[in-house]
Protein backbone atom coordinates (compact mmCIF):
# COMPACT_ATOMS: atom_id res chain seq x y z
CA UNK A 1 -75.74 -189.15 114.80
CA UNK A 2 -73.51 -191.76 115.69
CA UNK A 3 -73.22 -195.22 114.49
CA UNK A 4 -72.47 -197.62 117.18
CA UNK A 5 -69.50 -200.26 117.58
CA UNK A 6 -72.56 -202.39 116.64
CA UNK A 7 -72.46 -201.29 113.09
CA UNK A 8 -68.92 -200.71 113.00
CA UNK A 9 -67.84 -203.55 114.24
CA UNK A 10 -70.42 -205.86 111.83
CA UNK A 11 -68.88 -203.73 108.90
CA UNK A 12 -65.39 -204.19 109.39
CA UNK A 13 -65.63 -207.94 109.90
CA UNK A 14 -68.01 -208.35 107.15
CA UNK A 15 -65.25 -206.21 104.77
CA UNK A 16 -62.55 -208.85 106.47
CA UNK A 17 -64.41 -211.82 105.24
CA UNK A 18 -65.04 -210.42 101.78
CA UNK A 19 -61.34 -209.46 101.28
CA UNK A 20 -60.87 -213.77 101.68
CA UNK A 21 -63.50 -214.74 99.67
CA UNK A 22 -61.44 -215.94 97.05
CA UNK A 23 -59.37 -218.50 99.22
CA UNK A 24 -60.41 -221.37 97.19
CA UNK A 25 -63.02 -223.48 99.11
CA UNK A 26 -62.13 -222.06 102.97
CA UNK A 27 -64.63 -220.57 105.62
CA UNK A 28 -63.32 -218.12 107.29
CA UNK A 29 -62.93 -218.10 111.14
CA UNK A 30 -64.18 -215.93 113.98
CA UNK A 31 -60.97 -216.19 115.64
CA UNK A 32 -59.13 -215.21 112.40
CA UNK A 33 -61.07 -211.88 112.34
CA UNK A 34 -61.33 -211.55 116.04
CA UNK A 35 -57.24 -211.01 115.68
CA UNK A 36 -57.41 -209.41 112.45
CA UNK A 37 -59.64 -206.48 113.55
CA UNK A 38 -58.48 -206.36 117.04
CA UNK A 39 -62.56 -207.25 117.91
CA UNK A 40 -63.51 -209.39 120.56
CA UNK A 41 -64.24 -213.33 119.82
CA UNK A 42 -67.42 -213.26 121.62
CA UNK A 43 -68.73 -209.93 120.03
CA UNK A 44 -68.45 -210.94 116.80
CA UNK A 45 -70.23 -214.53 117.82
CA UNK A 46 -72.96 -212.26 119.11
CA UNK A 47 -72.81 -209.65 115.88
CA UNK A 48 -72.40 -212.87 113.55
CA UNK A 49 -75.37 -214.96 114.71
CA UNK A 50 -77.78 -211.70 113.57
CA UNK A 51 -75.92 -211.50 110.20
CA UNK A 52 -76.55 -215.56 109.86
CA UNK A 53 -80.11 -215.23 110.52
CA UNK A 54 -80.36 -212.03 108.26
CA UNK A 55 -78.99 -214.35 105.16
CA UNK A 56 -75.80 -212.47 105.07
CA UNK A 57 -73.27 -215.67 106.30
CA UNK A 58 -73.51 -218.83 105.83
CA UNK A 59 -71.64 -221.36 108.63
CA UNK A 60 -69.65 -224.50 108.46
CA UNK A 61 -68.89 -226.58 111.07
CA UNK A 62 -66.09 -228.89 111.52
CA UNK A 63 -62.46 -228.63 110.35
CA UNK A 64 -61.60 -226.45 108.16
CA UNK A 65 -64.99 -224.62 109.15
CA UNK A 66 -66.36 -220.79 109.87
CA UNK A 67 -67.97 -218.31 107.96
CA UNK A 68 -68.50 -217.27 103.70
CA UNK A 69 -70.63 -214.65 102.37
CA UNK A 70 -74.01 -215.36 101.13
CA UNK A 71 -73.41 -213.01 98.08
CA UNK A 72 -70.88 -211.60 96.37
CA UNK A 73 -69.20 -208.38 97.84
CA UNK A 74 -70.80 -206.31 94.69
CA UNK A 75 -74.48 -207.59 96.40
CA UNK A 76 -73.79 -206.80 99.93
CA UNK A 77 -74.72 -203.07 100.77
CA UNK A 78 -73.01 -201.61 104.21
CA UNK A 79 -77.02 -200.46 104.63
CA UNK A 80 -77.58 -204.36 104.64
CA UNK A 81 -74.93 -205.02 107.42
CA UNK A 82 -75.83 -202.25 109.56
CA UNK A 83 -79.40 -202.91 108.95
CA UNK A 84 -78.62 -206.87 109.86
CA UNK A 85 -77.31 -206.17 113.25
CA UNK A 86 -80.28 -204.05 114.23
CA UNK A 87 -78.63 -200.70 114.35
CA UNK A 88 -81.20 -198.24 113.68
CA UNK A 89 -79.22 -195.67 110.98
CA UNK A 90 -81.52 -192.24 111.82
CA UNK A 91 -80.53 -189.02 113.02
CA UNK A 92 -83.55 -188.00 114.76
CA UNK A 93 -84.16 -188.59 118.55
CA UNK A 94 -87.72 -189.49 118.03
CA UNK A 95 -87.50 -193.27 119.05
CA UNK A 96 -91.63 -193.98 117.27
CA UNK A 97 -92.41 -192.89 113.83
CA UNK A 98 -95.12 -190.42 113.67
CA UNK A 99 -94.31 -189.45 117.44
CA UNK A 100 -92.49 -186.24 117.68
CA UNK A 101 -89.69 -186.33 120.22
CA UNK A 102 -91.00 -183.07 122.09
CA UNK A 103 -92.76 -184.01 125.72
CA UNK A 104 -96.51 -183.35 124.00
CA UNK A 105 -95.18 -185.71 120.86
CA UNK A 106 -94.78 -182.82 118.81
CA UNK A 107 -91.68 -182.66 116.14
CA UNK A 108 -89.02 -180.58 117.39
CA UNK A 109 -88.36 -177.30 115.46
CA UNK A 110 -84.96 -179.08 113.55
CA UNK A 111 -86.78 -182.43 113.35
CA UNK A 112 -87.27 -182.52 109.16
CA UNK A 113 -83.04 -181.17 109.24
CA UNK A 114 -82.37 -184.52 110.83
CA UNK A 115 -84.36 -186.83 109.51
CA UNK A 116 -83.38 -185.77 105.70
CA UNK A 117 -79.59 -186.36 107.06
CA UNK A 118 -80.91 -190.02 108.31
CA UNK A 119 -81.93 -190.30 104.64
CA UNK A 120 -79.22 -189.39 103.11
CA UNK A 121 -77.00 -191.31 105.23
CA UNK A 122 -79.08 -194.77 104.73
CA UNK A 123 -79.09 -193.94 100.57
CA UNK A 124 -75.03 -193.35 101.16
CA UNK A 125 -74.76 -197.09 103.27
CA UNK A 126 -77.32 -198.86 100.60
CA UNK A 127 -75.59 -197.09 97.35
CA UNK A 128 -71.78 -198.70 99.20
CA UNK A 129 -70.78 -201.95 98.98
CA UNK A 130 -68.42 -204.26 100.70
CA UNK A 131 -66.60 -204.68 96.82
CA UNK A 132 -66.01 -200.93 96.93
CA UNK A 133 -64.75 -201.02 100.92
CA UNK A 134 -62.50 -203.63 100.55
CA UNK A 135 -61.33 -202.31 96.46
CA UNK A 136 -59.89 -199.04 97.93
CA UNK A 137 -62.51 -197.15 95.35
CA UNK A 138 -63.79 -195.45 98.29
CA UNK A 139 -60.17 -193.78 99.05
CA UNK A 140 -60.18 -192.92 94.95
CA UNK A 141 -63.37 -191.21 94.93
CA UNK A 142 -62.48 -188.84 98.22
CA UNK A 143 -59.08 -187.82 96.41
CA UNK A 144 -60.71 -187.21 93.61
């Protein structure tokens, strides 16, 4: 399974804007990001408008304006990003559920392997947040 630059991309810029949260009363700015992450302006306007309509970002227009968080970084799962940006987070190669992926729609002999790593993946993405991405915990907790 692979998670597409979709997802990644969402994620990183998401983790960008948390990190400046705290700049007292400032939206933050595609273009900021755009340079920040080395992501293209008009990929993350694309990426951006799903994670608006999801509820994730709020925008402001005008001087001064751009994009803030809808919640906090503690309430914003990765599971929520990736979900927001329509990037399917399964392992399988089934593309309907209940349709095996074999050419009669059976399962596929390793189907159940995959789809238990799909879970576990999307209970790893909703159990992360952007607070512990952008805190470094993530770094502690693989030393450890």
């Amino acid at each position: 399974m692979r998670l597409s630059t979709k997802g990644r991309y969402a994620v990183m810029a998401m983790a960008d804007l948390a990190r400046r949260q705290d700049e007292p009363c400032r939206a933050v700015s595609l273009s900021d990001i755009a340079a920040r992450q080395e992501i293209s302006l008009s990929y993350l306007e694309q990426l951006f408008a799903r994670l608006r309509r999801k509820g994730l970002v709020q925008s402001a227009r005008g001087p001064g304006g751009g994009y803030r968080l809808t919640r906090t970084a503690e309430e914003t799962s990765i599971a929520d990003i990736v979900h927001a940006v329509d990037e399917p987070i399964r392992a399988v190669r089934c593309a309907a559920l209940g349709k095996g992926c074999m050419a009669k729609g059976e399962r596929c002999l390793t189907h159940d392997l995959w789809e238990h790593l799909g879970d576990r993946i999307e209970d790893y993405l909703a159990s992360v947040s952007l607070a512990d991405v952008i805190s470094g915990r993530l770094r502690a907790k693989a030393a450890a």
